[in-house]
PDB file of N, CA and C in Angstrom:
ATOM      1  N   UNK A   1      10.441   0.938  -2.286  1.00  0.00           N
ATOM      2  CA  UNK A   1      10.566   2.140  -3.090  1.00  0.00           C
ATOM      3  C   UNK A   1      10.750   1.725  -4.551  1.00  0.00           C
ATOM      4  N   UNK A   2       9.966   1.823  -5.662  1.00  0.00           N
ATOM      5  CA  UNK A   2      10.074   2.037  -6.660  1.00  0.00           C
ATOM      6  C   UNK A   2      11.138   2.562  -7.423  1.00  0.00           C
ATOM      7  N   UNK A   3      12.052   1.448  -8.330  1.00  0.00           N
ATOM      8  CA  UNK A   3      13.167   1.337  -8.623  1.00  0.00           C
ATOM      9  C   UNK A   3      13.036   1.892 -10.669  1.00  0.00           C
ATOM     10  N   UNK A   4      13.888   3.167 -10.696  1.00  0.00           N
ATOM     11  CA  UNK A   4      13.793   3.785 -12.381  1.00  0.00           C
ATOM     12  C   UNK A   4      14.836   3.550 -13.072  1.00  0.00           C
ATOM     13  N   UNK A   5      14.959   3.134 -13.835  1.00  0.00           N
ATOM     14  CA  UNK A   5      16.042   2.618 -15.000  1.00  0.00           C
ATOM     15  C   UNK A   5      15.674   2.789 -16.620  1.00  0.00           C
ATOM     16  N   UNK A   6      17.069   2.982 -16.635  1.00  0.00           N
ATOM     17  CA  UNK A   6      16.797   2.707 -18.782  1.00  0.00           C
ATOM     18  C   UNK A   6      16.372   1.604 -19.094  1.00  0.00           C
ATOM     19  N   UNK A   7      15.426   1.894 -20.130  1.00  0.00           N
ATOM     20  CA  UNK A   7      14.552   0.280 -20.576  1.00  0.00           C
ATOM     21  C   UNK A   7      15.640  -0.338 -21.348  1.00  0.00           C
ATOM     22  N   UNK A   8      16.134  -1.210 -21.078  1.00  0.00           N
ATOM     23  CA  UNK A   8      17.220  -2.171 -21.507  1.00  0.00           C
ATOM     24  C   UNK A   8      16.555  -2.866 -22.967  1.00  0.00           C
ATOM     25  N   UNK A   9      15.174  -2.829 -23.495  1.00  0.00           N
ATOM     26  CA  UNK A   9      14.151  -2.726 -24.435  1.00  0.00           C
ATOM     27  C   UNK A   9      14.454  -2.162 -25.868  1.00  0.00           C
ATOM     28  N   UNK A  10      14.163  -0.963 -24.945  1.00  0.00           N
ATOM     29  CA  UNK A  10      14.139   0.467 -25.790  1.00  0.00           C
ATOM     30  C   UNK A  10      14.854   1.578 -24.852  1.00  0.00           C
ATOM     31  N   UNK A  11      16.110   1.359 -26.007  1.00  0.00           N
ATOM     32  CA  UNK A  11      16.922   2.416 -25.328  1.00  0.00           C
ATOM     33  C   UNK A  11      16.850   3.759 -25.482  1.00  0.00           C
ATOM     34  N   UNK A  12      17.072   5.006 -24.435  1.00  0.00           N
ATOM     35  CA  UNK A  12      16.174   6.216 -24.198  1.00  0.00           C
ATOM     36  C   UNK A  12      14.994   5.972 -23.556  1.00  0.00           C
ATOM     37  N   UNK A  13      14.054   5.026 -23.630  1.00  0.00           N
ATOM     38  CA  UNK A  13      13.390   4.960 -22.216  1.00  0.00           C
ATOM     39  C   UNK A  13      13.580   5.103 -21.129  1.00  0.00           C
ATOM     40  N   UNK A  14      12.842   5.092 -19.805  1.00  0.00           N
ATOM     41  CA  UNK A  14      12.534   4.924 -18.684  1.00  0.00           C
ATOM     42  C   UNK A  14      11.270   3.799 -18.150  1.00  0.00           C
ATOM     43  N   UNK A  15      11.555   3.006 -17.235  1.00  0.00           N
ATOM     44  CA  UNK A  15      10.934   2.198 -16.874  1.00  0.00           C
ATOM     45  C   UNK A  15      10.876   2.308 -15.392  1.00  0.00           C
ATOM     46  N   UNK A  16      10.067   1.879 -14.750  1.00  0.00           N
ATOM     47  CA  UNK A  16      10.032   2.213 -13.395  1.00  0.00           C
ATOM     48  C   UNK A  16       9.198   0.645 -12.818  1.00  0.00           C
ATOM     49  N   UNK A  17      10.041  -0.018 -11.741  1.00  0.00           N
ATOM     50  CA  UNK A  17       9.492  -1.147 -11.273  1.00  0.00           C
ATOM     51  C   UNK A  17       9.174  -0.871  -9.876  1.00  0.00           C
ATOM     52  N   UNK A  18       7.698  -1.799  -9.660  1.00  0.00           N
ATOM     53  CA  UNK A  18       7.460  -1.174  -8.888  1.00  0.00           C
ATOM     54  C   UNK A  18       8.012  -2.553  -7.464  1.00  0.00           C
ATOM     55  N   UNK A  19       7.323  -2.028  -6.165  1.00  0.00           N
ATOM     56  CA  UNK A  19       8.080  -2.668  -5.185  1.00  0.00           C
ATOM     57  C   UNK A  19       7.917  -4.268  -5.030  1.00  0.00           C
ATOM     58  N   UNK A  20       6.395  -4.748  -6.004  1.00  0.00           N
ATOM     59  CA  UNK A  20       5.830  -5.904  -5.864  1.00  0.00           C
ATOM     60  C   UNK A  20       6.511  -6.414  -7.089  1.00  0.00           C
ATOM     61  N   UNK A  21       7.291  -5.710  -8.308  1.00  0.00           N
ATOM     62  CA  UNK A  21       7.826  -6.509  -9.370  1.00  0.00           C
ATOM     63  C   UNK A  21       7.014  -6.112 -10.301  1.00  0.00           C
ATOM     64  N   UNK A  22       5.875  -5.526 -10.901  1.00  0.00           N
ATOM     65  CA  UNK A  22       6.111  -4.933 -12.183  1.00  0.00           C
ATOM     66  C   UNK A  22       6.486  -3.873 -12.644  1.00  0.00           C
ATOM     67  N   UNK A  23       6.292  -4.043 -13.705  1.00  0.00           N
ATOM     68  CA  UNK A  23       7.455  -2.634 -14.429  1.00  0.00           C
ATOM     69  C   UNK A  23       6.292  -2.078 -15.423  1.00  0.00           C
ATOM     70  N   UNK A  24       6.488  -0.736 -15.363  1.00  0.00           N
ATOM     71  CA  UNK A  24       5.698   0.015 -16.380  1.00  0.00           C
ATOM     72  C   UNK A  24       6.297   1.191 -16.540  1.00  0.00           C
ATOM     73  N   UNK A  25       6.200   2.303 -17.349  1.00  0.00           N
ATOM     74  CA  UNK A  25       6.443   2.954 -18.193  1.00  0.00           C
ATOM     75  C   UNK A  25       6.858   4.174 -17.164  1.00  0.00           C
ATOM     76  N   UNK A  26       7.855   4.736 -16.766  1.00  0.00           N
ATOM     77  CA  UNK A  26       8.049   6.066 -16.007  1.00  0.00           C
ATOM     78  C   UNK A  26       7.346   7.320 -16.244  1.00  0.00           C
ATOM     79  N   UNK A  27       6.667   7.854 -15.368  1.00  0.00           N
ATOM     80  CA  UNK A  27       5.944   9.319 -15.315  1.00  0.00           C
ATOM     81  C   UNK A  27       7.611  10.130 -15.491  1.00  0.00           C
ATOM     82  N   UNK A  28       6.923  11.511 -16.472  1.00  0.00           N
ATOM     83  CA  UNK A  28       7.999  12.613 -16.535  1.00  0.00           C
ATOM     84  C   UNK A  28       8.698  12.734 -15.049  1.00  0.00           C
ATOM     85  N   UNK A  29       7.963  12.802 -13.944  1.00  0.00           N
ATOM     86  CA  UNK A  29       8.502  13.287 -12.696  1.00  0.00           C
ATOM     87  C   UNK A  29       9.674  12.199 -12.604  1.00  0.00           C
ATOM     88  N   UNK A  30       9.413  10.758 -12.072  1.00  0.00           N
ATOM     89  CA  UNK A  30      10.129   9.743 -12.462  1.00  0.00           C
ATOM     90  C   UNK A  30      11.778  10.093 -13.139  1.00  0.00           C
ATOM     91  N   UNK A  31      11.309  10.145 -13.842  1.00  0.00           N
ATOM     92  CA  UNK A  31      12.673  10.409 -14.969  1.00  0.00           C
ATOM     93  C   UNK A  31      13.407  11.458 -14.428  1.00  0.00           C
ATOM     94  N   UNK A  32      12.716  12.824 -14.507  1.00  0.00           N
ATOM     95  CA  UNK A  32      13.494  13.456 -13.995  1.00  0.00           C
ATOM     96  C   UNK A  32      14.418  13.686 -12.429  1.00  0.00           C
ATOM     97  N   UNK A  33      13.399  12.810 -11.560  1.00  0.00           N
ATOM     98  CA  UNK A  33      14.049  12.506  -9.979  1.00  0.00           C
ATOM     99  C   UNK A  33      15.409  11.532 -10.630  1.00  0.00           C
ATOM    100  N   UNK A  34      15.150  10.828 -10.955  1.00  0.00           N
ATOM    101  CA  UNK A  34      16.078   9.991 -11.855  1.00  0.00           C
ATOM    102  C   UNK A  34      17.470  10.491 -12.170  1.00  0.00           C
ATOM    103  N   UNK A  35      17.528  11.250 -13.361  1.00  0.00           N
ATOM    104  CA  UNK A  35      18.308  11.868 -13.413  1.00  0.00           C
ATOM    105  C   UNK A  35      18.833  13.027 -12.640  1.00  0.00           C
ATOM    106  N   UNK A  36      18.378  13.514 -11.607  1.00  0.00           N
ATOM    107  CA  UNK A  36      19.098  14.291 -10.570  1.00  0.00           C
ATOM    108  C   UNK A  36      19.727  13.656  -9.967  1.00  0.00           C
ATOM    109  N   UNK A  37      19.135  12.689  -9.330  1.00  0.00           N
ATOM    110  CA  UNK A  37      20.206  11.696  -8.787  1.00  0.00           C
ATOM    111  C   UNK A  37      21.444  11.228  -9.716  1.00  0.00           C
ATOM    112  N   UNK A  38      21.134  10.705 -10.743  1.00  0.00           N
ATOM    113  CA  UNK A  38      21.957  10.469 -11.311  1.00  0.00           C
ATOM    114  C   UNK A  38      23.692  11.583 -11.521  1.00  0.00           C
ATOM    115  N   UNK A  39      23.084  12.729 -11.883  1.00  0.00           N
ATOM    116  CA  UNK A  39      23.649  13.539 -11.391  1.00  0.00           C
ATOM    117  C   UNK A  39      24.507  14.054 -10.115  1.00  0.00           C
ATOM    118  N   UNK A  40      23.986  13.670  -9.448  1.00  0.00           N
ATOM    119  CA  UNK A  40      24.292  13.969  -8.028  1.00  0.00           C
ATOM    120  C   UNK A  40      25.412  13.252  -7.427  1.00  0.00           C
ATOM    121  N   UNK A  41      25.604  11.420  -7.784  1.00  0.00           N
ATOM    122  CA  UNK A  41      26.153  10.999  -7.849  1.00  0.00           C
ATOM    123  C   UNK A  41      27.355  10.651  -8.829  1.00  0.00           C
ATOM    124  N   UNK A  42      27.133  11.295  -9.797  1.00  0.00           N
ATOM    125  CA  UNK A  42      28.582  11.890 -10.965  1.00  0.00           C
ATOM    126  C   UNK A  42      29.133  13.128  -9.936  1.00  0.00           C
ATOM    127  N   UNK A  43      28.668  13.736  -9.039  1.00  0.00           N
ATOM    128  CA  UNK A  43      29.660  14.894  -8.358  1.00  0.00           C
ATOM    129  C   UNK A  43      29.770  14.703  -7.063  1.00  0.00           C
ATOM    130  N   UNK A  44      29.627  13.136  -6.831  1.00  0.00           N
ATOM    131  CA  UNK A  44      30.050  12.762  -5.633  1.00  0.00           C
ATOM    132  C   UNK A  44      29.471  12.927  -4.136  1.00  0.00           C
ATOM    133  N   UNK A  45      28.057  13.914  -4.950  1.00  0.00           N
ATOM    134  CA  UNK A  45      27.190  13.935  -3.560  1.00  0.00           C
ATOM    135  C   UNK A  45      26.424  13.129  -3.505  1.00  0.00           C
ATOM    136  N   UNK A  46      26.232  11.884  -3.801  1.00  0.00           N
ATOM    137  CA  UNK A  46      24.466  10.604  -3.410  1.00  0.00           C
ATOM    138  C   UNK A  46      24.939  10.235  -2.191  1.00  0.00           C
ATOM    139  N   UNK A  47      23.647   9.615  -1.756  1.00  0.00           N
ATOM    140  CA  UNK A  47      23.679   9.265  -0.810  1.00  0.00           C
ATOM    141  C   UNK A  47      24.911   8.075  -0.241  1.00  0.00           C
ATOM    142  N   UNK A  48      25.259   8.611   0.584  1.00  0.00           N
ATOM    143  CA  UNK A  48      26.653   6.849   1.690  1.00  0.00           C
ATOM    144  C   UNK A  48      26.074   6.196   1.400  1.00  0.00           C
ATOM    145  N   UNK A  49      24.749   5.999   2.302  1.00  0.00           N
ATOM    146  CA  UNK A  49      24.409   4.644   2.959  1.00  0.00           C
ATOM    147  C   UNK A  49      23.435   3.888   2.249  1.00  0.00           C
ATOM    148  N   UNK A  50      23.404   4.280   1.050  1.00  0.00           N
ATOM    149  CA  UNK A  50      22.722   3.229  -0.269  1.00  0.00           C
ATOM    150  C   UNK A  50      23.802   2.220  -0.799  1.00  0.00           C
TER     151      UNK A  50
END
């Protein structure tokens, strides 16, 4: 599964690596799955078993 993070680069980016190891530039969708989660887990609902 394709792993999204802040570009440690350029900060305010999104970067998205993919499962074989490169990294390229996050689609809007990306980002925003991103930050829901992110979210989700500031209120204590993400997933346990990650």
């Amino acid at each position: 599964m394709p792993r999204t993070y802040c570009d440690p680069e350029n900060p305010g980016d999104f970067v998205t690596e993919e499962d074989d190891g490169p990294t390229r530039e996050s689609t809007q969708e990306e980002i925003e799955e991103t930050v829901e989660q992110w979210q989700e887990w500031d209120k204590g609902e993400g997933d346990k078993n990650d």
